[in-house]
PDB file of N, CA and C in Angstrom:
ATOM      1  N   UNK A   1      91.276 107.150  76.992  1.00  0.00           N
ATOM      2  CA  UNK A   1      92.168 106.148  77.538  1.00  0.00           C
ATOM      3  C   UNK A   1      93.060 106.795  78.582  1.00  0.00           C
ATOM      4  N   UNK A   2      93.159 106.357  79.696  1.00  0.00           N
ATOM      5  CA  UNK A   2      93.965 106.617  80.516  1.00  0.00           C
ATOM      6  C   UNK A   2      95.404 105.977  80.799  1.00  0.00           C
ATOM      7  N   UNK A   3      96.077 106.660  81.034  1.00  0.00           N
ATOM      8  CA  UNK A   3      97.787 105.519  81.401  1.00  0.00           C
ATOM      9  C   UNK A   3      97.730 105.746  83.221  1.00  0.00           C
ATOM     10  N   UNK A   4      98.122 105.020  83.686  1.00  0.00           N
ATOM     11  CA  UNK A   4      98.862 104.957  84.778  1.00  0.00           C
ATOM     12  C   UNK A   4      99.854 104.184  85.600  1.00  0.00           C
ATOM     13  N   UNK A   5     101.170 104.525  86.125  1.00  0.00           N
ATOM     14  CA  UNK A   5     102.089 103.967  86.263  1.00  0.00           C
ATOM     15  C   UNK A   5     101.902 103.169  87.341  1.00  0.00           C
ATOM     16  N   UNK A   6     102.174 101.050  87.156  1.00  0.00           N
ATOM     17  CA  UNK A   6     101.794 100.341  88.498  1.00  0.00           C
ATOM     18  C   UNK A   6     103.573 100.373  88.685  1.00  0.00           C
ATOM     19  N   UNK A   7     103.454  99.909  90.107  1.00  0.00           N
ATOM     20  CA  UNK A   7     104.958  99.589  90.743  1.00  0.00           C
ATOM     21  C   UNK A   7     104.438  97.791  91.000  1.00  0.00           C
ATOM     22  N   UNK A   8     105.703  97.197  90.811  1.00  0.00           N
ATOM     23  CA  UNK A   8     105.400  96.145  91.094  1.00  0.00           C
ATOM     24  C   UNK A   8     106.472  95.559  92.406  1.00  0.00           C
ATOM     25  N   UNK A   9     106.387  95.425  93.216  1.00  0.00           N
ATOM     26  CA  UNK A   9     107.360  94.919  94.067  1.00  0.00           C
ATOM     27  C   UNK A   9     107.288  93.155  94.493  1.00  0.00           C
ATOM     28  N   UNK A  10     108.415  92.314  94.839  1.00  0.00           N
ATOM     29  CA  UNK A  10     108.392  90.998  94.910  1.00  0.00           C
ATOM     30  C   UNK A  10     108.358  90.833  96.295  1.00  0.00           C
ATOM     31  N   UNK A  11     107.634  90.281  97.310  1.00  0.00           N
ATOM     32  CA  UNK A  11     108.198  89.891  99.118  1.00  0.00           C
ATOM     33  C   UNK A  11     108.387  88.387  98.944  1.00  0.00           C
ATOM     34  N   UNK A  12     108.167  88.280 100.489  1.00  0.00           N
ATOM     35  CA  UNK A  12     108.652  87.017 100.766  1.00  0.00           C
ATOM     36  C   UNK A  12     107.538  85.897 100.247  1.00  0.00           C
ATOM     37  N   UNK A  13     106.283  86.422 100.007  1.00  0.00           N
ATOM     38  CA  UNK A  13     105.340  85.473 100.153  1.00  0.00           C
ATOM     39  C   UNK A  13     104.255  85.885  98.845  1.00  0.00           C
ATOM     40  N   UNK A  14     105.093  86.113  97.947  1.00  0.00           N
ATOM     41  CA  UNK A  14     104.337  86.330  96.677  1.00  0.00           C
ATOM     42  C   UNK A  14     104.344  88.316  95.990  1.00  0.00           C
ATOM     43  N   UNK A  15     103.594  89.037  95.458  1.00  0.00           N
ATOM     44  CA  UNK A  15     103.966  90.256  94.865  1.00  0.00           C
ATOM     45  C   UNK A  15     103.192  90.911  95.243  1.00  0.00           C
ATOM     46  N   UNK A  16     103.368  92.261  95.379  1.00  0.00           N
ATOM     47  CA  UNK A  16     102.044  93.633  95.485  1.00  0.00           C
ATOM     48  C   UNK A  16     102.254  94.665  94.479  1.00  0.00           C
ATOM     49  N   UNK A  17     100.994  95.294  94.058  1.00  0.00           N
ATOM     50  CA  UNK A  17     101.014  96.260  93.124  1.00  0.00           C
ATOM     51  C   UNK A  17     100.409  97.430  93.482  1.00  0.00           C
ATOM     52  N   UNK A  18     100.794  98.944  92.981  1.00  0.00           N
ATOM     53  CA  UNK A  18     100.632  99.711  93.657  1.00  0.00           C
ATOM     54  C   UNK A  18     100.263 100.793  92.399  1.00  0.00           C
ATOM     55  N   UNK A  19      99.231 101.730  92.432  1.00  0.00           N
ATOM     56  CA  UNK A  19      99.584 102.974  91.555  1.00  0.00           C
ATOM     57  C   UNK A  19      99.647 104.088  92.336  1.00  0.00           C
ATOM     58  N   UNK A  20     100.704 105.067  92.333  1.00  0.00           N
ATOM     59  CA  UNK A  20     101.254 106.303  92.838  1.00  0.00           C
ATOM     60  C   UNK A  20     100.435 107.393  92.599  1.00  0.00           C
ATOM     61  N   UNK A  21      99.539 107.078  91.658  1.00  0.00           N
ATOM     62  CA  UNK A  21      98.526 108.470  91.271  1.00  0.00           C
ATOM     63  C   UNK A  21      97.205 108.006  91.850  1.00  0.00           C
ATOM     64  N   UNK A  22      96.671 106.769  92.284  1.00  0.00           N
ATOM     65  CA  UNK A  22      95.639 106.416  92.707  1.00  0.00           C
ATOM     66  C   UNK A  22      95.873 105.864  94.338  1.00  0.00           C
ATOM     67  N   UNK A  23      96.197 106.805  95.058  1.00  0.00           N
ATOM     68  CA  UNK A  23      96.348 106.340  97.012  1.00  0.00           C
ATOM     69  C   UNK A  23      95.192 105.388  97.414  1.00  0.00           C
ATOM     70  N   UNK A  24      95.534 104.401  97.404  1.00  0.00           N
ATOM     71  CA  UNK A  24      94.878 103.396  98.046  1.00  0.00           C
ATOM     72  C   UNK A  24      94.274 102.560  96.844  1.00  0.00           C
ATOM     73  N   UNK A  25      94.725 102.552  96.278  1.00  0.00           N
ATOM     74  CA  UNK A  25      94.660 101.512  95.103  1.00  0.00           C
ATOM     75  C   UNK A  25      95.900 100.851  94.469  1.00  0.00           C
ATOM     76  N   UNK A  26      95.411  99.219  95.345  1.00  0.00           N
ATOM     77  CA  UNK A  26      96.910  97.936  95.787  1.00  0.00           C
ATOM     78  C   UNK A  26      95.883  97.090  95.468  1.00  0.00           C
ATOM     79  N   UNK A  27      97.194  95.965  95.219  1.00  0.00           N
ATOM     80  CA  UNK A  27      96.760  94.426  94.653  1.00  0.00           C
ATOM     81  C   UNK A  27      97.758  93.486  95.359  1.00  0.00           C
ATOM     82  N   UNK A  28      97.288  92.449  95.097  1.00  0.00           N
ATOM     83  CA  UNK A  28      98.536  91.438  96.028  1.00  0.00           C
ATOM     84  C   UNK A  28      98.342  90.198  94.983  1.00  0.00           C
ATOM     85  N   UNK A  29      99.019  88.956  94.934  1.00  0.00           N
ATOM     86  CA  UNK A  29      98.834  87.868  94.456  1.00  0.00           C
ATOM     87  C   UNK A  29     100.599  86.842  94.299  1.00  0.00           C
ATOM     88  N   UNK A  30     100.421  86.148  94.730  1.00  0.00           N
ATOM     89  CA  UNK A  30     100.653  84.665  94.598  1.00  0.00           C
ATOM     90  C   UNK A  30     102.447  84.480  93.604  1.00  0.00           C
ATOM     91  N   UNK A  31     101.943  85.308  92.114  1.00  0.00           N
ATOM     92  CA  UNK A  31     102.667  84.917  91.131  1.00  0.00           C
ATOM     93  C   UNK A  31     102.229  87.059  90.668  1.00  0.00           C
ATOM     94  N   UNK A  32     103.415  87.118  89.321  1.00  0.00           N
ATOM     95  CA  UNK A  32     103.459  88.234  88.926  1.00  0.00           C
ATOM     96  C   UNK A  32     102.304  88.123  88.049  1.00  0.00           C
ATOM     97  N   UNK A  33     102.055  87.028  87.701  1.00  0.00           N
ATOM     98  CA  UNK A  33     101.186  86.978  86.579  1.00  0.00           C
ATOM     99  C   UNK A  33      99.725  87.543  87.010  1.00  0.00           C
ATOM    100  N   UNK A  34      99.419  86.938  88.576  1.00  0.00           N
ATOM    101  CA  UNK A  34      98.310  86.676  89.147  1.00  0.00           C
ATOM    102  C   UNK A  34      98.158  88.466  89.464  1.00  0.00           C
ATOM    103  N   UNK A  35      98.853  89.078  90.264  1.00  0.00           N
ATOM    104  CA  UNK A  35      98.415  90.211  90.343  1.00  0.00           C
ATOM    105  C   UNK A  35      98.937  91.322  89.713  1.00  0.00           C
ATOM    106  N   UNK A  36      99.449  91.111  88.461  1.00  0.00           N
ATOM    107  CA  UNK A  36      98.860  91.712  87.213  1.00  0.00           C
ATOM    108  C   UNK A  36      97.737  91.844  86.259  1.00  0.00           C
ATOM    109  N   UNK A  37      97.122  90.658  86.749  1.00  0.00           N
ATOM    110  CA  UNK A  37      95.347  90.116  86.288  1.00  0.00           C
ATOM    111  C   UNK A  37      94.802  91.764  87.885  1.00  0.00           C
ATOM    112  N   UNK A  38      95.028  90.772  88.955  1.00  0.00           N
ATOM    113  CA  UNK A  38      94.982  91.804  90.215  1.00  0.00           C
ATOM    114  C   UNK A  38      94.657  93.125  90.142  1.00  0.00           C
ATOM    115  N   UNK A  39      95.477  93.846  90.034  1.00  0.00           N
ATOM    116  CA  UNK A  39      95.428  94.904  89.708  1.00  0.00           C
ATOM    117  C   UNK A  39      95.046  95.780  88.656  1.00  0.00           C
ATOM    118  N   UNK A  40      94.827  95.216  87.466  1.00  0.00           N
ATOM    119  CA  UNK A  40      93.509  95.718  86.749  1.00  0.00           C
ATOM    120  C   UNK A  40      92.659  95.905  87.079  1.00  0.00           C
ATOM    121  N   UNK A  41      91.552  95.321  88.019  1.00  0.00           N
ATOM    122  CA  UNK A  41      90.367  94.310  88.247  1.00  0.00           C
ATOM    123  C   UNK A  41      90.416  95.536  89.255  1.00  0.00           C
ATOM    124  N   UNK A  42      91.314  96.165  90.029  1.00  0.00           N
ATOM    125  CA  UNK A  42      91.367  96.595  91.187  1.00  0.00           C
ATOM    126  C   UNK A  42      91.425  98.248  90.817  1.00  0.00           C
ATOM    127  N   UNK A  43      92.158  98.468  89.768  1.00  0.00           N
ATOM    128  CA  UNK A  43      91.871  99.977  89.098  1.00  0.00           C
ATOM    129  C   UNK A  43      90.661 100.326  88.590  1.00  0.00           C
ATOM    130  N   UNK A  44      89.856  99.052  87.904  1.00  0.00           N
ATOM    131  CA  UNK A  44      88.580  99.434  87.385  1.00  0.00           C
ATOM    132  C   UNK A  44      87.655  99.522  88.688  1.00  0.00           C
ATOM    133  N   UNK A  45      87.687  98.855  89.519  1.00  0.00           N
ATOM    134  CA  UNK A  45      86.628  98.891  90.914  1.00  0.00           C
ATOM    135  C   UNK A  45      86.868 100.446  91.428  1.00  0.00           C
ATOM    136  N   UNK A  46      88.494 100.747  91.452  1.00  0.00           N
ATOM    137  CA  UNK A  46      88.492 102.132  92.524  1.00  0.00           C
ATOM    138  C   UNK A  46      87.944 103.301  91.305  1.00  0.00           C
ATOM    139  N   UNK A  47      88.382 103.255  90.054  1.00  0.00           N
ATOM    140  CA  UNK A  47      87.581 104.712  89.250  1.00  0.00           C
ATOM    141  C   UNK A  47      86.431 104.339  89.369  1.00  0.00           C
ATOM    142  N   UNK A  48      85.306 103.310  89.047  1.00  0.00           N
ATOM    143  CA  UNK A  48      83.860 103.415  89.446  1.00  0.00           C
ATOM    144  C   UNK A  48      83.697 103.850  90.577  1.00  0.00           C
ATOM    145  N   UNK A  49      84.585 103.714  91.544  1.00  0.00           N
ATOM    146  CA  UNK A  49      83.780 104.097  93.175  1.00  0.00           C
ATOM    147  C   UNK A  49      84.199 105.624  92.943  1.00  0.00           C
ATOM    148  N   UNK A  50      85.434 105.983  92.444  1.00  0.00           N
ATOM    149  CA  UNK A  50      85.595 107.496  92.089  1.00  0.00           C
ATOM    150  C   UNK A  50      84.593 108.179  91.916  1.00  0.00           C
ATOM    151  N   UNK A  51      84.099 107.788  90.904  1.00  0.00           N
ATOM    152  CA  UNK A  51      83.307 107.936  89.576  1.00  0.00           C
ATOM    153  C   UNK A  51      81.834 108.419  90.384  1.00  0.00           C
ATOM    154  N   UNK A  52      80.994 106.688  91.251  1.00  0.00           N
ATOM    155  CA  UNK A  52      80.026 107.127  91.688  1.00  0.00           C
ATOM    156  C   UNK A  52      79.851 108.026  93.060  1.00  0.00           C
ATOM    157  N   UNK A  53      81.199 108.497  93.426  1.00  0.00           N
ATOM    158  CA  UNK A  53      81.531 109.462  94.689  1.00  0.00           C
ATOM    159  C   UNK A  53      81.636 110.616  93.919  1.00  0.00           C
ATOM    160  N   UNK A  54      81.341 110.767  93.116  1.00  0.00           N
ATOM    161  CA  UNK A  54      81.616 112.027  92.078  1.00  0.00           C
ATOM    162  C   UNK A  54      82.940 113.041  92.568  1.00  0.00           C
ATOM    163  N   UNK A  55      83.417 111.680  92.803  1.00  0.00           N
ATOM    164  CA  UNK A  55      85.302 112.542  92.653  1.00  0.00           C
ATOM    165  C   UNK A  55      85.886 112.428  91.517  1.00  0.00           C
ATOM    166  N   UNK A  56      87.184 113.594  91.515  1.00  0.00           N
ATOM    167  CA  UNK A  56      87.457 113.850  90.349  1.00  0.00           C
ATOM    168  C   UNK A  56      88.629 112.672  89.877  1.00  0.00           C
ATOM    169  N   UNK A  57      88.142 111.994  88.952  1.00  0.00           N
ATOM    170  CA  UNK A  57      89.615 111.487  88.247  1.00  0.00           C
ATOM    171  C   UNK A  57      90.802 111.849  87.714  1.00  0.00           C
ATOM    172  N   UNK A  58      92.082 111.647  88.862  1.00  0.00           N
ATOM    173  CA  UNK A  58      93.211 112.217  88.676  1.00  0.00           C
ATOM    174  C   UNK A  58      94.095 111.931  87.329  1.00  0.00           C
ATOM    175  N   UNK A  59      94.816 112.799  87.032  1.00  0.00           N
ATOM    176  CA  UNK A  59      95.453 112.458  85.804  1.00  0.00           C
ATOM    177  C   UNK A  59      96.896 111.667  86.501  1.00  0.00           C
ATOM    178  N   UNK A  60      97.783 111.272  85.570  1.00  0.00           N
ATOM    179  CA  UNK A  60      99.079 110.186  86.084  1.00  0.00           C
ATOM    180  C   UNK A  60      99.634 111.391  85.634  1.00  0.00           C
ATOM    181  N   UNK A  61     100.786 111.677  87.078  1.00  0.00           N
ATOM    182  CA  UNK A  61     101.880 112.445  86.710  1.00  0.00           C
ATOM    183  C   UNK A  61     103.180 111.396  87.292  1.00  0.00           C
ATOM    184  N   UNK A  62     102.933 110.779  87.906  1.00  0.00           N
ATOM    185  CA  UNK A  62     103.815 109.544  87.978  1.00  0.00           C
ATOM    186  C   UNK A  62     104.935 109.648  86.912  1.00  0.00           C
ATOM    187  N   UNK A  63     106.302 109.187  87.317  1.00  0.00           N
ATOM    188  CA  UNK A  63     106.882 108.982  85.871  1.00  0.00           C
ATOM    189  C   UNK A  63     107.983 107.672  86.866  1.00  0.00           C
ATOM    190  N   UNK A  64     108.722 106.752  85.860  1.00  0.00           N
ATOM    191  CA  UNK A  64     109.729 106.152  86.512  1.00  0.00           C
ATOM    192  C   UNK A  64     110.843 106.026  86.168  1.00  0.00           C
ATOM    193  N   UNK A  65     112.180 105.743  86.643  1.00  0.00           N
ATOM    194  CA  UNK A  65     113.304 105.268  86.005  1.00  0.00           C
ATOM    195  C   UNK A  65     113.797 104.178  86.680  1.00  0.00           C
ATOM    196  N   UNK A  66     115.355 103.811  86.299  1.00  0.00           N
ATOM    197  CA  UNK A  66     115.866 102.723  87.200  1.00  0.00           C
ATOM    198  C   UNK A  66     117.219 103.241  86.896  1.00  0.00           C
ATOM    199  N   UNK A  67     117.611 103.284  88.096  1.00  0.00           N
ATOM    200  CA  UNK A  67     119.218 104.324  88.752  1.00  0.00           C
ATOM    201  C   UNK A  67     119.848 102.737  88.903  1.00  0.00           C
ATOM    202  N   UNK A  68     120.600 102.909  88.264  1.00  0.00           N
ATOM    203  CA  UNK A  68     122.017 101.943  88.020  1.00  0.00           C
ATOM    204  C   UNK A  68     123.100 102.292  88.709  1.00  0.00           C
ATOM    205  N   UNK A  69     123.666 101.737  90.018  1.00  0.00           N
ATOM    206  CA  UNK A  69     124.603 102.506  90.506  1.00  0.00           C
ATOM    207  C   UNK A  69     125.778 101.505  90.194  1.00  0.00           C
ATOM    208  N   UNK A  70     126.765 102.272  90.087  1.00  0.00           N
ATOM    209  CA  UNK A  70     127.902 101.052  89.898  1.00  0.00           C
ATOM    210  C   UNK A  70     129.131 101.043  91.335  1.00  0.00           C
TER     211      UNK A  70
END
């Protein structure tokens, strides 16, 4: 089982998702819900193409917090 950390950010015209350990592996959709479906769908496509490029699958060193400034 693998973990890896998504970022989720909100724009003007719906959400994008991003993983920091996988460059170039993004999702977009509509609603949070939608590309959270998204971006699954979109991690499993990029490790198969990994996979059949016989590149190596990176481990997540990613980590996150949330800085509270007052």
């Amino acid at each position: 089982m693998r973990k890896y950390l998504v970022i989720y950010e909100k724009g003007s015209d719906g959400y994008s998702a991003y993983i920091p350990d996988l460059p170039g592996c993004t999702s977009a959709g509509a609603t949070k819900q939608e590309v959270e479906h998204n971006i699954i769908e979109a991690v499993t496509l990029h490790l198969e193409a990994m996979k059949e490029s016989g590149l190596q699958i990176p481990e997540s060193i990613s980590e996150s917090e949330m800085l509270v400034l007052a």
